[in-house]
Protein backbone atom coordinates (compact mmCIF):
# COMPACT_ATOMS: atom_id res chain seq x y z
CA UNK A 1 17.26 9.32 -8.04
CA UNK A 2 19.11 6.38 -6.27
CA UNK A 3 16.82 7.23 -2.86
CA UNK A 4 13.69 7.89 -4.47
CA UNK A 5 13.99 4.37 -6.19
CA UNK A 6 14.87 2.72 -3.29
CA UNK A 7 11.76 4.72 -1.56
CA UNK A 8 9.54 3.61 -3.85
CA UNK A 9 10.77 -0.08 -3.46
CA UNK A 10 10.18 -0.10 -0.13
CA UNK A 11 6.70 1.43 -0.69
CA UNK A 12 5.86 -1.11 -3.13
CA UNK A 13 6.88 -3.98 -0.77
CA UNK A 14 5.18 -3.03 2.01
CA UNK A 15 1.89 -2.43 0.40
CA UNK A 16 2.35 -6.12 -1.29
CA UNK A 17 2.53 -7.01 2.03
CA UNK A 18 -0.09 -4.84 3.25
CA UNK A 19 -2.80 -6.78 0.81
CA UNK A 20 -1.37 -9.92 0.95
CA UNK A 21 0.26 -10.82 4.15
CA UNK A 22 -0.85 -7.92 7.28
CA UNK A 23 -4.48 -9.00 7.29
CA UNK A 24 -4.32 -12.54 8.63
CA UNK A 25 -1.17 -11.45 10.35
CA UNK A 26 -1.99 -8.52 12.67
CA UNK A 27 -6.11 -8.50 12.19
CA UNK A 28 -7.08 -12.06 11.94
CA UNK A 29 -10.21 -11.48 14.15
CA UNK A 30 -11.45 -8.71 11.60
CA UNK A 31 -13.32 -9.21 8.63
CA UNK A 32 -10.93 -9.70 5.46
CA UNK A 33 -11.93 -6.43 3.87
CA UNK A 34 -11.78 -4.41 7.22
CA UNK A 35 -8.39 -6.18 7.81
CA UNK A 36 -6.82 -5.21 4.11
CA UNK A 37 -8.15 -1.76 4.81
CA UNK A 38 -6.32 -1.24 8.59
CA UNK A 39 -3.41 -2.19 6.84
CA UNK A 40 -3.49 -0.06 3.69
CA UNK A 41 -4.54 2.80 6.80
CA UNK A 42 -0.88 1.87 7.85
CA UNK A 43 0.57 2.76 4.52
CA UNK A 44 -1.49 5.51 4.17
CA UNK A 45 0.15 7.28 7.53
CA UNK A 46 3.83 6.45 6.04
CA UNK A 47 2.68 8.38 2.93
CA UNK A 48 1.19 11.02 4.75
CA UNK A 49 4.71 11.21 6.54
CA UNK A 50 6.77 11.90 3.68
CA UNK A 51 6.36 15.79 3.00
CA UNK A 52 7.83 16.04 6.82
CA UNK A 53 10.66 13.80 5.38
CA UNK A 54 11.09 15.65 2.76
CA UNK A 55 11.11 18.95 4.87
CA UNK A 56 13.98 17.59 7.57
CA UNK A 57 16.21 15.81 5.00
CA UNK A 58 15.99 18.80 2.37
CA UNK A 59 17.14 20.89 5.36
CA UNK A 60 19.74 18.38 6.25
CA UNK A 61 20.87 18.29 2.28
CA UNK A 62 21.48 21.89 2.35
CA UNK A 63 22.78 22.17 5.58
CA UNK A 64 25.08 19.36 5.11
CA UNK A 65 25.72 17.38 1.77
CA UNK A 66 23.26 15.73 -0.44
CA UNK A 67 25.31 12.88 -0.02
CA UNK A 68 24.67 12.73 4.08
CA UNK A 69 21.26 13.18 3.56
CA UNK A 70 20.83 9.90 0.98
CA UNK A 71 23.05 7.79 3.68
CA UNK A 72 20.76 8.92 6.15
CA UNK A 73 17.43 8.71 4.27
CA UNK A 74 18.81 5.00 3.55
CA UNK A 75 19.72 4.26 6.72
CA UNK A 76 16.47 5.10 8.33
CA UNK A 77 14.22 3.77 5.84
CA UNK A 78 16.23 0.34 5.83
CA UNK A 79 15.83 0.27 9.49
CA UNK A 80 12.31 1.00 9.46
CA UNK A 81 11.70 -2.07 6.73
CA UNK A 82 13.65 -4.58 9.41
CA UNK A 83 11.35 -3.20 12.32
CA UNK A 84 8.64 -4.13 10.30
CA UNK A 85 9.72 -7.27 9.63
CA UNK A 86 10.38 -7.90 13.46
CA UNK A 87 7.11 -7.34 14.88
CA UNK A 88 5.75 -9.50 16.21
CA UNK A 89 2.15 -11.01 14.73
CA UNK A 90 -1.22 -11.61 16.68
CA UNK A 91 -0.62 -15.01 17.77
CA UNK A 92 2.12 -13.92 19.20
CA UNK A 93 1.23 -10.78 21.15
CA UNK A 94 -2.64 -10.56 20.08
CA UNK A 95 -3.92 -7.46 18.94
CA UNK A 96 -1.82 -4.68 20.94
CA UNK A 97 1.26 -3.78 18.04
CA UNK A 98 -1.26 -2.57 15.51
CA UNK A 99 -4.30 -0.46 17.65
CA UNK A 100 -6.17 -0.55 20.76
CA UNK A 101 -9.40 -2.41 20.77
CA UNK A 102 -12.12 -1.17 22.90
């Protein structure tokens, strides 16, 4: 319960961030609603994404320990959140981080 509320957090943050903040941060020269969608694309890959998590780490639970498996699934998604937050924006690095533009 513990991992899938912290999950959840951390899916609820970054699509706040996704609507509010990515657009004029990683697709300023878009159009505002093109922008808001390429970054609710984004979250839509990291949902996509969690069956496979769900897959390794219920291997890793049996395997293992429940208990290694919610340090790890912590770990990981904790580390993913600070990458996020360390990227850097388009004025910084234009628009390579997010896609490749044609």
């Amino acid at each position: 319960m513990i991992g899938t509320s912290v999950e959840w957090y951390d899916f609820g943050i970054y699509a706040t961030a996704a609507a509010l903040v990515f657009p004029e941060l990683f697709f300023p020269e878009l159009d505002h609603a093109l922008g808001t969608l390429m970054s609710f694309t984004t979250l839509f890959v990291g949902a996509l994404g969690r069956p496979l998590g769900a897959i390794v780490f219920g291997h890793i639970g049996d395997k293992y320990g429940r208990k290694k498996a919610l340090i790890w699934s912590l770990v990981l998604m904790g580390g993913g959140t600070v990458g996020i937050g360390l990227l850097p924006g388009y004025g910084t690095i234009g628009s390579s981080p997010p896609y490749c533009s044609s």
